[in-house]
C-alpha atoms as a PDB file:
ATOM      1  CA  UNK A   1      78.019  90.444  76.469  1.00  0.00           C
ATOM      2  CA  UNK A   2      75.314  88.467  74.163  1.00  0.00           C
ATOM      3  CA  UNK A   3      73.183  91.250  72.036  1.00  0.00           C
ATOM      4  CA  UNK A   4      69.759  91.499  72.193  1.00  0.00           C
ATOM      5  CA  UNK A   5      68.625  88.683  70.097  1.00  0.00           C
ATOM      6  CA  UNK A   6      69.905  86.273  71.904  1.00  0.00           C
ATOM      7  CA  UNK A   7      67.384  87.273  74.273  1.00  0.00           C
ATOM      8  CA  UNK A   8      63.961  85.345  74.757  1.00  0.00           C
ATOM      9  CA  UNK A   9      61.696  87.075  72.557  1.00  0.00           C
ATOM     10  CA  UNK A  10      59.015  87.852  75.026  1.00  0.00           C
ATOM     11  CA  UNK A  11      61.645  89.748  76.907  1.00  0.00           C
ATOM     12  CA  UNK A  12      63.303  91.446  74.084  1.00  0.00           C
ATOM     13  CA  UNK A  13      61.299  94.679  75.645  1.00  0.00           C
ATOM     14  CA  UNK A  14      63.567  94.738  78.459  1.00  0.00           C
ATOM     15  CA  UNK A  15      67.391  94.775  76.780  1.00  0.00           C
ATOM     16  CA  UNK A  16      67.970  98.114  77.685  1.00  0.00           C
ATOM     17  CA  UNK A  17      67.536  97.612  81.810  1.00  0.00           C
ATOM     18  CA  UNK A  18      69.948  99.299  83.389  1.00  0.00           C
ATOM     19  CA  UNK A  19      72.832  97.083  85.414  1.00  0.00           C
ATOM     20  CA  UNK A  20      74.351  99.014  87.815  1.00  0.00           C
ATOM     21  CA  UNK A  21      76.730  97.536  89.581  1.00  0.00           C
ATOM     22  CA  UNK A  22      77.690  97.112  93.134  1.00  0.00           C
ATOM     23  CA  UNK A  23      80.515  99.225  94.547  1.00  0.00           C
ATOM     24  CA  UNK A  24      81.154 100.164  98.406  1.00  0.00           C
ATOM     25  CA  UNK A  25      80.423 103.554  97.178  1.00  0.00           C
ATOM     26  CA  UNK A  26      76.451 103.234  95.665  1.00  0.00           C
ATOM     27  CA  UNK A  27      75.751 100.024  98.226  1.00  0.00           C
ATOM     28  CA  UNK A  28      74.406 102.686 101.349  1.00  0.00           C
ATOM     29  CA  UNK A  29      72.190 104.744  98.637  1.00  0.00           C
ATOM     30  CA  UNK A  30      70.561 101.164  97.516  1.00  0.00           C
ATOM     31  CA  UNK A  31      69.990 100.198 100.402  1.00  0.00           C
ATOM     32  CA  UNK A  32      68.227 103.470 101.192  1.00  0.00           C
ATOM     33  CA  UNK A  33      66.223 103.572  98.392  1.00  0.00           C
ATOM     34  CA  UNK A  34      65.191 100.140  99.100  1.00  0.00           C
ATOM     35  CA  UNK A  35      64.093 101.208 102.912  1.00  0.00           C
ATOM     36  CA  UNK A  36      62.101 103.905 101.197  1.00  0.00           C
ATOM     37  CA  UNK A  37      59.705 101.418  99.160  1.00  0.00           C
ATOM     38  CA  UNK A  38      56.651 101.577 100.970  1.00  0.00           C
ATOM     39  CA  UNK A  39      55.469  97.345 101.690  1.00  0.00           C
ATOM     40  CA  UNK A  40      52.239  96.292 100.458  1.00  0.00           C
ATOM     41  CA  UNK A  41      50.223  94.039 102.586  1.00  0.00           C
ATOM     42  CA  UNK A  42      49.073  91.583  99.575  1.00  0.00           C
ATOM     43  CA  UNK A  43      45.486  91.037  99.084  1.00  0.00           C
ATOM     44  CA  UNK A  44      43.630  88.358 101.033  1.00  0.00           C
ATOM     45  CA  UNK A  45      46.744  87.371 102.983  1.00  0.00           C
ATOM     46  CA  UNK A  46      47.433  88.326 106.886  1.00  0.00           C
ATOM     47  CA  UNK A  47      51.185  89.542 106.983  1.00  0.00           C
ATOM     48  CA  UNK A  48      52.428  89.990 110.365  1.00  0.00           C
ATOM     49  CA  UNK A  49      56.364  91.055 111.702  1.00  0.00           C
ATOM     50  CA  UNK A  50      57.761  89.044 114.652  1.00  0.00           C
ATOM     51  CA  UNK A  51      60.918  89.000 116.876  1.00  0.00           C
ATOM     52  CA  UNK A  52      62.242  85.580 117.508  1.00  0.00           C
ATOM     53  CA  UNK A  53      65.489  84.704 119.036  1.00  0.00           C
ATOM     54  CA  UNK A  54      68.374  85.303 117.220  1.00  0.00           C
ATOM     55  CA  UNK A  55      71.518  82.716 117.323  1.00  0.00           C
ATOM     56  CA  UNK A  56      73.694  82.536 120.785  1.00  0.00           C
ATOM     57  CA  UNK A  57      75.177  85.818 120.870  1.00  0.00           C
ATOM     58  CA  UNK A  58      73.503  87.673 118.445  1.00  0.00           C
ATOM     59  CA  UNK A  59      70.469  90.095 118.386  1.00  0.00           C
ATOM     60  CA  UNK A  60      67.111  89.044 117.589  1.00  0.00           C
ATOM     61  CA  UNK A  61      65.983  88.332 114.118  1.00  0.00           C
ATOM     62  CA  UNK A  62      62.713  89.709 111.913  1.00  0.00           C
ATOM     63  CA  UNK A  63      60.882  87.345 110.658  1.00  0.00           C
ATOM     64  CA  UNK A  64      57.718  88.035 107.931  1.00  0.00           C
ATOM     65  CA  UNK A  65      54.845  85.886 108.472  1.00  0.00           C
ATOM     66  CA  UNK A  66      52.213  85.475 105.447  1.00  0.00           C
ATOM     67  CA  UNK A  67      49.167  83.942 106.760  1.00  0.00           C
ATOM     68  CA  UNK A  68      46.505  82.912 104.155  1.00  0.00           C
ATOM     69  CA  UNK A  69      42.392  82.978 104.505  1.00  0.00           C
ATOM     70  CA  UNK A  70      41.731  79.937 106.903  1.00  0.00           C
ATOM     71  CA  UNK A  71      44.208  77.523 106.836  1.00  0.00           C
ATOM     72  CA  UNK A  72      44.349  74.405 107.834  1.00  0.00           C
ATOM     73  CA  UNK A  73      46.025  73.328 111.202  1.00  0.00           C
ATOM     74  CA  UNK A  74      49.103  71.081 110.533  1.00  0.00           C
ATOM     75  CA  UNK A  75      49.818  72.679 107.437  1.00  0.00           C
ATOM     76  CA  UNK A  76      52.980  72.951 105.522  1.00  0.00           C
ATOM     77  CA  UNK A  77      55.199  75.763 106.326  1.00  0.00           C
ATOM     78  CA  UNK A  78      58.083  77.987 103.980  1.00  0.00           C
ATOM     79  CA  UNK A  79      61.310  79.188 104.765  1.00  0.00           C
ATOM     80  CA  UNK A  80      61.723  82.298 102.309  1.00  0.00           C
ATOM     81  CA  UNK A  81      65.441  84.167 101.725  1.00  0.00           C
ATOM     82  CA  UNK A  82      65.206  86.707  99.796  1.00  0.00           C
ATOM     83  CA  UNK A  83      68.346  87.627  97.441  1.00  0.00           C
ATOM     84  CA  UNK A  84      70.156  90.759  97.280  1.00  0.00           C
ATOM     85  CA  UNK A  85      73.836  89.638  96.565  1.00  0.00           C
ATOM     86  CA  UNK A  86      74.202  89.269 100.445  1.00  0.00           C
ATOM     87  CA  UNK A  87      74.528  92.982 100.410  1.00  0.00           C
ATOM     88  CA  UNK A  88      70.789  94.458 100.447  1.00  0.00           C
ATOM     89  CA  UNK A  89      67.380  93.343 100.831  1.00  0.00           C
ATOM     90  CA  UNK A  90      64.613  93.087 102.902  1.00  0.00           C
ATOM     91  CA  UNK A  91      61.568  90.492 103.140  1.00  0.00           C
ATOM     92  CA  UNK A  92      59.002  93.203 102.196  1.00  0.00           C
ATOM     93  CA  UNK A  93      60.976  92.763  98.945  1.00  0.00           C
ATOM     94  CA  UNK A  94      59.287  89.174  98.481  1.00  0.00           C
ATOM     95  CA  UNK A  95      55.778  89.949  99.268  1.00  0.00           C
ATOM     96  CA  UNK A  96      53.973  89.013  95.797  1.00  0.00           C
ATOM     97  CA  UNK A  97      56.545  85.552  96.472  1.00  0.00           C
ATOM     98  CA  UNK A  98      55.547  84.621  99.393  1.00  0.00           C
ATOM     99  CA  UNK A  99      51.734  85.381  99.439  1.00  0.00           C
ATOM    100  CA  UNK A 100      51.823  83.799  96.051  1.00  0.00           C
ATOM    101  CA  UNK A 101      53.104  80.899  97.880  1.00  0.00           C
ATOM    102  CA  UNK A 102      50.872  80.916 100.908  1.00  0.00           C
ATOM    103  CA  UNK A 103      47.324  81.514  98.719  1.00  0.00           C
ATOM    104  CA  UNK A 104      47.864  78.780  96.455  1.00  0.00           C
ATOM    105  CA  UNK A 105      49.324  76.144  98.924  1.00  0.00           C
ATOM    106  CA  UNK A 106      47.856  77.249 101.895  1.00  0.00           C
ATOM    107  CA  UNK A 107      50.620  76.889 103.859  1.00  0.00           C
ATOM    108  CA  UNK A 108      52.610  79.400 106.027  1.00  0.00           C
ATOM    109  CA  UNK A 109      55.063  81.399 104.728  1.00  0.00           C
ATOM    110  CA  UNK A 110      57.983  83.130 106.736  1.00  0.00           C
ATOM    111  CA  UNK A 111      60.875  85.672 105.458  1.00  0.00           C
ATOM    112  CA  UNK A 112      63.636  85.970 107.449  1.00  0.00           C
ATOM    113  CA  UNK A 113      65.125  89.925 107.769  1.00  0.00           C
ATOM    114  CA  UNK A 114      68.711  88.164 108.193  1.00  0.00           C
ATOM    115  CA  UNK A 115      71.727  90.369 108.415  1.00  0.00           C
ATOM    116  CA  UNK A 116      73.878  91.437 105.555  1.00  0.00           C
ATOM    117  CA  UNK A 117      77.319  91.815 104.519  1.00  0.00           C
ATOM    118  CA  UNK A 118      79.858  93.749 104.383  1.00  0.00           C
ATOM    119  CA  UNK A 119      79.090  94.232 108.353  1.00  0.00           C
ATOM    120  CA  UNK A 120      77.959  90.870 108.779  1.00  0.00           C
ATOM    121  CA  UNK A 121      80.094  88.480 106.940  1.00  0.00           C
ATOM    122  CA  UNK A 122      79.829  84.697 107.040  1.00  0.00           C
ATOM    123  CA  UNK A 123      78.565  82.746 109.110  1.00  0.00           C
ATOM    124  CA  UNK A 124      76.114  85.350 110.075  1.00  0.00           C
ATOM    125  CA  UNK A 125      73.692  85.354 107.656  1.00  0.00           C
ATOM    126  CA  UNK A 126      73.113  81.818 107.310  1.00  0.00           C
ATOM    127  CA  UNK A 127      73.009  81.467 111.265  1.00  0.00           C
ATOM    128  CA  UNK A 128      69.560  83.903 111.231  1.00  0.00           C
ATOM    129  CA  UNK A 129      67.961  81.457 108.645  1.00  0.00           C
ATOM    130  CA  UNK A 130      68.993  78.662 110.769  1.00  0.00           C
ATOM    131  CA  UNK A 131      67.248  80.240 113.914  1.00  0.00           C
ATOM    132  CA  UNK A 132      64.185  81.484 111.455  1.00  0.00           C
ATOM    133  CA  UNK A 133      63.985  77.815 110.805  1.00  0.00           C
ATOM    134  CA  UNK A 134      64.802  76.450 114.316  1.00  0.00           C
ATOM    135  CA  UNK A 135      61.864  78.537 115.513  1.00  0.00           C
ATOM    136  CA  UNK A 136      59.892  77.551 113.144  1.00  0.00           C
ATOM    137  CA  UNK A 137      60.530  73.593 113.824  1.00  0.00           C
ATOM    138  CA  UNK A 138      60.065  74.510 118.089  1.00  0.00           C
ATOM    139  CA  UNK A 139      56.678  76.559 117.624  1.00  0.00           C
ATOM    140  CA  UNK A 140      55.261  74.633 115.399  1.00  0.00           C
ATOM    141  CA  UNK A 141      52.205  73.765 117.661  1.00  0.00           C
ATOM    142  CA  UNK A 142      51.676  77.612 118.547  1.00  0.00           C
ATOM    143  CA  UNK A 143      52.293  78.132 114.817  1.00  0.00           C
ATOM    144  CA  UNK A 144      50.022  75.599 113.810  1.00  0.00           C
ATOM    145  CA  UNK A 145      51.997  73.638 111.561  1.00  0.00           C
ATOM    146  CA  UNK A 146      53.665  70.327 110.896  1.00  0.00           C
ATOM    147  CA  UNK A 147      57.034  70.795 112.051  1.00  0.00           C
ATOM    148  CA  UNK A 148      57.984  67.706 109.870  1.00  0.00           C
ATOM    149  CA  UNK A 149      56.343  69.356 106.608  1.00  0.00           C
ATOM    150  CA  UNK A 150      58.957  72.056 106.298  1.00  0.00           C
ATOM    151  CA  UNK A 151      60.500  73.702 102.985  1.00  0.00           C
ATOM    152  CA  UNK A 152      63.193  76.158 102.376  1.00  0.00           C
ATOM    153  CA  UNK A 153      63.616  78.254  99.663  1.00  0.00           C
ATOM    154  CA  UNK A 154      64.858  81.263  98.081  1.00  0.00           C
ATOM    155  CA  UNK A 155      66.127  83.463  95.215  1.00  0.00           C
ATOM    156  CA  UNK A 156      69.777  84.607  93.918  1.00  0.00           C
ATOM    157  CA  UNK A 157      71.896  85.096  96.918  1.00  0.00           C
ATOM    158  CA  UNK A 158      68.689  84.045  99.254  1.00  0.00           C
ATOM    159  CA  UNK A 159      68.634  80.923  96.633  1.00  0.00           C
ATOM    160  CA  UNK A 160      72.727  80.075  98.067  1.00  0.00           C
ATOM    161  CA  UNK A 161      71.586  80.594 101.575  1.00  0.00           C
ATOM    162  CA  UNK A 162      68.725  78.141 101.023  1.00  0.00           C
ATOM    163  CA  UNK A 163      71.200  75.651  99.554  1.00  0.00           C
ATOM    164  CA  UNK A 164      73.316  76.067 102.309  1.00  0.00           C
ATOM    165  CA  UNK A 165      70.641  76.081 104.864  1.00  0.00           C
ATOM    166  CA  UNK A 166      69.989  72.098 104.099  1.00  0.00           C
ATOM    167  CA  UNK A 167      73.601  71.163 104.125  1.00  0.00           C
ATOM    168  CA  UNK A 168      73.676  72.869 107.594  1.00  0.00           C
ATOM    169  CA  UNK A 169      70.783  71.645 108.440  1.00  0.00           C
ATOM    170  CA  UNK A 170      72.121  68.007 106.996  1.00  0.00           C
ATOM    171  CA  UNK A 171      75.258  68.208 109.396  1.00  0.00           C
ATOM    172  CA  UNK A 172      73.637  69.861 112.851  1.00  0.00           C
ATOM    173  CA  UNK A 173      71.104  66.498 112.388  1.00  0.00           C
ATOM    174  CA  UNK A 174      68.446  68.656 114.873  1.00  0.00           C
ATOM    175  CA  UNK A 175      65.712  69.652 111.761  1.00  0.00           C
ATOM    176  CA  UNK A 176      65.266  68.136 108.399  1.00  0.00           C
ATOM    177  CA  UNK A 177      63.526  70.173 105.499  1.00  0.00           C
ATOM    178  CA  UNK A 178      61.541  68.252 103.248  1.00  0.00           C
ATOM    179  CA  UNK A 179      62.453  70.303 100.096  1.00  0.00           C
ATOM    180  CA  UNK A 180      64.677  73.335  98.672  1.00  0.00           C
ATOM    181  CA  UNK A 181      63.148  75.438  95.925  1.00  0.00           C
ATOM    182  CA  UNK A 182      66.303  77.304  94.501  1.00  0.00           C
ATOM    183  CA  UNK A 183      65.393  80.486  92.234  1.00  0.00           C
ATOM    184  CA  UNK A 184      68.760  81.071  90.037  1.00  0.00           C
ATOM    185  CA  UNK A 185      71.114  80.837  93.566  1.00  0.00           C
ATOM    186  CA  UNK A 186      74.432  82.289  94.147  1.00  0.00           C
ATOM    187  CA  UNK A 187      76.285  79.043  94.556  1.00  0.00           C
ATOM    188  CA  UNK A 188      79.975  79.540  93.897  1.00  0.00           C
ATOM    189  CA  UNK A 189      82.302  82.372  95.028  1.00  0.00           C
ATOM    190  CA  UNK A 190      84.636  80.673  92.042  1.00  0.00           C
ATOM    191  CA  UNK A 191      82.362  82.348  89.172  1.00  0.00           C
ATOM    192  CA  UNK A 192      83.563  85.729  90.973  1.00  0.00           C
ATOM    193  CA  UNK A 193      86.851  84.362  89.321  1.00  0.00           C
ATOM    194  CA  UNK A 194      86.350  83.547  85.889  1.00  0.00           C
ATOM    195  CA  UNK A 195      87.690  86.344  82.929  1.00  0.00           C
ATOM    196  CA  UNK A 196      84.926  84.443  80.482  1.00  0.00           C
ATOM    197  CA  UNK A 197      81.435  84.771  81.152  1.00  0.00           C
ATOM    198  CA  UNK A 198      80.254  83.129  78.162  1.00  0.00           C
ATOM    199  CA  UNK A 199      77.721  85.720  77.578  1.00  0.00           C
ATOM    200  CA  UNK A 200      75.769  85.583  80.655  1.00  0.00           C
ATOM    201  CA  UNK A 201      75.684  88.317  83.342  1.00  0.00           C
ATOM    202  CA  UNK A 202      75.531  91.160  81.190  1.00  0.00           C
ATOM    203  CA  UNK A 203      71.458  91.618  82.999  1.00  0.00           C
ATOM    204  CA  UNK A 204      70.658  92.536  86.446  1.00  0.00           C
ATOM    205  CA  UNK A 205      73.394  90.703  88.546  1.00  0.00           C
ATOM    206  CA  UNK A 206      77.184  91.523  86.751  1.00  0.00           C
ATOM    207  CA  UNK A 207      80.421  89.931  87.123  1.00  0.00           C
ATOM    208  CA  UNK A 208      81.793  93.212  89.191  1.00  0.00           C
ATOM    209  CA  UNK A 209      78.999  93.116  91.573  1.00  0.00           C
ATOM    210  CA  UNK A 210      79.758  89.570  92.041  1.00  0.00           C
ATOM    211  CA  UNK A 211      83.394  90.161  92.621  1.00  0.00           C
ATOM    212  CA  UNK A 212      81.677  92.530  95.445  1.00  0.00           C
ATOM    213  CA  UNK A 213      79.111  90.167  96.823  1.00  0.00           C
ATOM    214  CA  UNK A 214      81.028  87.770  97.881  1.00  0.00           C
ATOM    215  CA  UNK A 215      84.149  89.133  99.234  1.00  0.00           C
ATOM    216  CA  UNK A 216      82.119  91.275 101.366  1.00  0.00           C
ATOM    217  CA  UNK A 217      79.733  87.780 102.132  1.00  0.00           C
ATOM    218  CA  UNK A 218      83.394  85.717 102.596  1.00  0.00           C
ATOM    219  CA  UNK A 219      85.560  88.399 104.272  1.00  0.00           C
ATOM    220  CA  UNK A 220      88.159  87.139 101.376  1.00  0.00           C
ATOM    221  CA  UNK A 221      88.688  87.214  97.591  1.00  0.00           C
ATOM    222  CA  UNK A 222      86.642  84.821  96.176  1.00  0.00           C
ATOM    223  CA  UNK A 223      88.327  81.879  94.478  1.00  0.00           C
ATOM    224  CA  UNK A 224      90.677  81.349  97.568  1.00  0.00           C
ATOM    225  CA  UNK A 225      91.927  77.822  98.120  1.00  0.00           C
ATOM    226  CA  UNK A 226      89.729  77.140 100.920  1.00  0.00           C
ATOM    227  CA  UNK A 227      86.413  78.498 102.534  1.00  0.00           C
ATOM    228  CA  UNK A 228      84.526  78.141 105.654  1.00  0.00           C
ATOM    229  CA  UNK A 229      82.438  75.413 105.759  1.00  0.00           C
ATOM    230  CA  UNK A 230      79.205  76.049 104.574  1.00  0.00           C
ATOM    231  CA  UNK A 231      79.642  79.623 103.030  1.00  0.00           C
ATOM    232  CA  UNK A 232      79.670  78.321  99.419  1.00  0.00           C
ATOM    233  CA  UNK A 233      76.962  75.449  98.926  1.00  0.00           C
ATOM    234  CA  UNK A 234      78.813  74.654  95.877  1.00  0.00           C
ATOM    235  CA  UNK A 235      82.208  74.105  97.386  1.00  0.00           C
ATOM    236  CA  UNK A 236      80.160  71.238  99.899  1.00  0.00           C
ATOM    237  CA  UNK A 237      82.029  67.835  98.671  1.00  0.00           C
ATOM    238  CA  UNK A 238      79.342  65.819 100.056  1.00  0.00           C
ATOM    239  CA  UNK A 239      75.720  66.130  98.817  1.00  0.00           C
ATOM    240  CA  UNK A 240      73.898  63.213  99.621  1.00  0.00           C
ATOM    241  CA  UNK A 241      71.268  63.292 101.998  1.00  0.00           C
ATOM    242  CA  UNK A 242      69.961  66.736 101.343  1.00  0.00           C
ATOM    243  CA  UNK A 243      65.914  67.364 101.024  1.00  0.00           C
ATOM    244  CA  UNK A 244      64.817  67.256  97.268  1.00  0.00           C
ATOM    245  CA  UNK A 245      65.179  70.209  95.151  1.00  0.00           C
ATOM    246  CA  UNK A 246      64.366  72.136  92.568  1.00  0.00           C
ATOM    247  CA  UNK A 247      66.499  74.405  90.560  1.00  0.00           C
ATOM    248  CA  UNK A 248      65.130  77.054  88.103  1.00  0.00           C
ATOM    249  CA  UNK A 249      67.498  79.661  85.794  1.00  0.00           C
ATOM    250  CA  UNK A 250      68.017  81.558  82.676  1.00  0.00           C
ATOM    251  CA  UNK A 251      70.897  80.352  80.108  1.00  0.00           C
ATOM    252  CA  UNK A 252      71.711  84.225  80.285  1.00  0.00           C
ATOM    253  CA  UNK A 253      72.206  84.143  84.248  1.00  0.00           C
ATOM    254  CA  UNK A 254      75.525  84.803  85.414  1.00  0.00           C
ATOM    255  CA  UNK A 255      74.481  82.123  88.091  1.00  0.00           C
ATOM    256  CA  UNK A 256      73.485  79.427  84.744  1.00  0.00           C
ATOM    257  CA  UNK A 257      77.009  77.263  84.933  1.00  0.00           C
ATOM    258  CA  UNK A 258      76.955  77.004  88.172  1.00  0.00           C
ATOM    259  CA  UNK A 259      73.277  76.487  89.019  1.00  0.00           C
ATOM    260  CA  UNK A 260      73.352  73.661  86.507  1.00  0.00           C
ATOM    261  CA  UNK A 261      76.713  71.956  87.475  1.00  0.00           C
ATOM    262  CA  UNK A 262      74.688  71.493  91.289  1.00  0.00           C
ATOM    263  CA  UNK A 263      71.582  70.616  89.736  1.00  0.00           C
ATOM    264  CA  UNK A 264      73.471  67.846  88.562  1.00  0.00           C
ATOM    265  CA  UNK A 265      75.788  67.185  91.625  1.00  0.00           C
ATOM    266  CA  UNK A 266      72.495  66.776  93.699  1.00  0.00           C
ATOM    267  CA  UNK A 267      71.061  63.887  91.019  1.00  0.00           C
ATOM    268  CA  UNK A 268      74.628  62.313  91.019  1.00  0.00           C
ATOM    269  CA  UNK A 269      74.500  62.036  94.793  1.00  0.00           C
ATOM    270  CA  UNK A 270      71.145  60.129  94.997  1.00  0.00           C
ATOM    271  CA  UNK A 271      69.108  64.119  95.711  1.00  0.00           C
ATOM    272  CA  UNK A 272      66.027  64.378  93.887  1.00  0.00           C
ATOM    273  CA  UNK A 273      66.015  67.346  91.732  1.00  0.00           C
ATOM    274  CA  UNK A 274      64.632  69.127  89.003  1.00  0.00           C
ATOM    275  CA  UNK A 275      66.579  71.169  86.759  1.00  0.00           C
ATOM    276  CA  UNK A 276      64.419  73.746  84.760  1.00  0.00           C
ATOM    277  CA  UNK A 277      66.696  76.255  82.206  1.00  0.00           C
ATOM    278  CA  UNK A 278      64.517  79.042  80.908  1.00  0.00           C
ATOM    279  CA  UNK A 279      66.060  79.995  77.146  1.00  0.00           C
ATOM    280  CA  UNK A 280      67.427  83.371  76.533  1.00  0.00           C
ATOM    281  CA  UNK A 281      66.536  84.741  80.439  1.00  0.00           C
ATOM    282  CA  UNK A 282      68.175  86.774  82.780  1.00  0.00           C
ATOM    283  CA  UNK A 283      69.188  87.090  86.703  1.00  0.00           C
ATOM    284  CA  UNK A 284      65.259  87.602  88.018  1.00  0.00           C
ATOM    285  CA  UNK A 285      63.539  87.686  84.457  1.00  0.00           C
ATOM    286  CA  UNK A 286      60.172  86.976  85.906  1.00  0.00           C
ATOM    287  CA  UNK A 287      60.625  89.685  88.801  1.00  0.00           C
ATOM    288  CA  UNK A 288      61.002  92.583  85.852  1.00  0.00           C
ATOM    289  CA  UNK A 289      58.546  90.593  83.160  1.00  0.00           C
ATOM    290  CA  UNK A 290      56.307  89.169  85.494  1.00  0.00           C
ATOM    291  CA  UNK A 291      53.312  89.028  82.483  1.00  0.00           C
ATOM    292  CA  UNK A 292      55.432  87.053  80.081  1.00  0.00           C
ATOM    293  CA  UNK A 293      54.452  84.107  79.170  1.00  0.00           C
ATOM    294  CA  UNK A 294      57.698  82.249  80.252  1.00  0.00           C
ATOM    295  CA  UNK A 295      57.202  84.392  83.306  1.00  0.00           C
ATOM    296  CA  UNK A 296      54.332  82.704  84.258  1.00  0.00           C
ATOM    297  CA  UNK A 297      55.580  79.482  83.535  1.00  0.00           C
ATOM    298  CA  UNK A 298      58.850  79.555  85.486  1.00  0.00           C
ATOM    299  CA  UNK A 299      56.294  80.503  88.313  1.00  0.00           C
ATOM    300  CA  UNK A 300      54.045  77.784  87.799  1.00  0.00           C
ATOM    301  CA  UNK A 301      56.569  74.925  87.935  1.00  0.00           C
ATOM    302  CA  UNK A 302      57.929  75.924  91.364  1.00  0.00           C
ATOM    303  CA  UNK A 303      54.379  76.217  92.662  1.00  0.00           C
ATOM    304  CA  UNK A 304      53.984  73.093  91.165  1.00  0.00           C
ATOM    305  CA  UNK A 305      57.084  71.477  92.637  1.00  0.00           C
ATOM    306  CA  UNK A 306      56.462  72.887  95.851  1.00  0.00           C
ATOM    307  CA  UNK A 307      52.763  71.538  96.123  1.00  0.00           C
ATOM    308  CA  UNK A 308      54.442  68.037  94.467  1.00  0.00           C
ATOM    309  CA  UNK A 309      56.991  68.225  97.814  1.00  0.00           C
ATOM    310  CA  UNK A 310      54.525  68.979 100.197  1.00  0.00           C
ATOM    311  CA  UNK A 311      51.651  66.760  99.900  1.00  0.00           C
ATOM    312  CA  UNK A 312      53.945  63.625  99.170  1.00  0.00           C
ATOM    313  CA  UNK A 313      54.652  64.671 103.087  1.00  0.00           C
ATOM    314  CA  UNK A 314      51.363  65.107 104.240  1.00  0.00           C
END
């Protein structure tokens, strides 16, 4: 575990958050406590819950849409997946995100409520973002966007669903994102595995909840010889052809090795992407220090990227 200088200095304020971690036991009282935080609707923006079609066989999915003050028709549209190990979370979870997102773009935003694990392992999950984005791409005239001007993105374990959204995406050869914006994502069940942590994980997301995350996401220890094809974006031998990217996390995220080893995968393969490693940080830094200067500049730079992405489409 690193001690507390060897965290950023504008965040020293925070090395005594508590990091509980994830048993079978505590997961139905998180989640409870989670359905008990009332949503906000965030000023100036029109937020709006819809039913669409869930994938062949399943139920129908929730989907968050985060409209802002006259937009333009045609615009740009986001895919949002919010994190929660694979085991909790909601999209009212990533309302400052996404309306953050949708004011300073003006573009849509949309958070897919996609099931979770334990009950719904792999492929699950990643088959509600695909129909999130699927109706997206088929209503984009009633939507009133460019269906050819779409981005996915997310954070932690919504980050590994993003990733693995555009190799899905890659292979099915029916929709093709223009960009992934990865916050710190939950890439590689083989972390889950490893007795040294070099110092990271001791903040927000720990090595036993990861143990828990993704055998419950995998319906198998993690680390085993094989997986299912597209359940770990990191385990994905070929990478090339996937949208751009951009990769942001802390050197003290359990997720840091891993994040960075992709990062660099992608460029190796001919992917666009930018790496960005925020010194002396933690799993969802800005989320819990969101006044910080470094903060507010790990916030800027995916705006940033994302508006870079966007209009080099438009």
């Amino acid at each position: 575990m690193p001690p507390p200088s060897s965290l950023h200095p504008e965040l020293q304020s925070l090395r005594w958050i508590p990091s509980i971690p994830f048993n079978r036991f505590i997961l139905p009282l998180m989640r409870g406590l989670q359905r008990l935080i009332p949503a906000r609707a965030p000023e100036g923006i029109t937020v709006e819950n819809v039913w669409i079609p869930g994938p062949p066989g399943a139920p129908d999915v929730r989907v968050r849409k985060y409209e802002p003050p006259q937009r333009a028709p045609g615009s740009a549209a986001l895919l949002w997946i919010h994190g929660g190990g694979y085991l909790i979370g909601r999209p009212e979870q990533s309302d400052t995100v996404c309306a953050r997102f949708a004011r300073e773009l003006g573009i849509l935003v949309v958070a897919v409520d996609y099931r979770l694990a334990p009950e719904h392992p792999f492929p699950a999950p990643l088959e509600d973002c695909y129909a999130a984005l699927s109706w997206m791409h088929a209503q984009a005239g009633a939507l009133k966007i460019d269906a050819d001007r779409l981005a996915i993105g997310g954070d932690s374990a919504g980050g590994g669903l993003a990733a693995a959204l555009a190799q899905l995406t890659r292979d099915r050869k029916q929709i093709k994102p223009v960009f992934q914006l990865l916050l710190y994502p939950m890439l590689d069940d083989r972390t889950a595995t490893r007795a040294d942590h070099k110092g990271t994980g001791r903040y927000i997301w720990t090595p036993g909840s990861n143990v828990l995350g993704w055998t419950s996401y995998l319906g198998q220890a993690p680390g085993a010889p094989t997986t299912p094809k597209h359940a770990v974006p990191a385990r994905m031998e070929d990478l090339t052809g996937l949208p751009p990217a951009w990769v942001g996390v802390g050197t003290l995220d359990l997720f840091h090795e891993e994040d960075v080893a992709y990062a660099r995968r992608l460029q190796a393969s001919g992917v666009p992407c930018e790496l960005h490693e925020v010194p002396g940080a933690f799993h969802a830094f800005e989320l819990f220090a969101g006044d910080a200067a470094i903060s507010r500049d790990f916030i800027a730079r995916q705006v940033s990227a994302l508006k870079r992405a966007l209009a080099a489409r438009g």
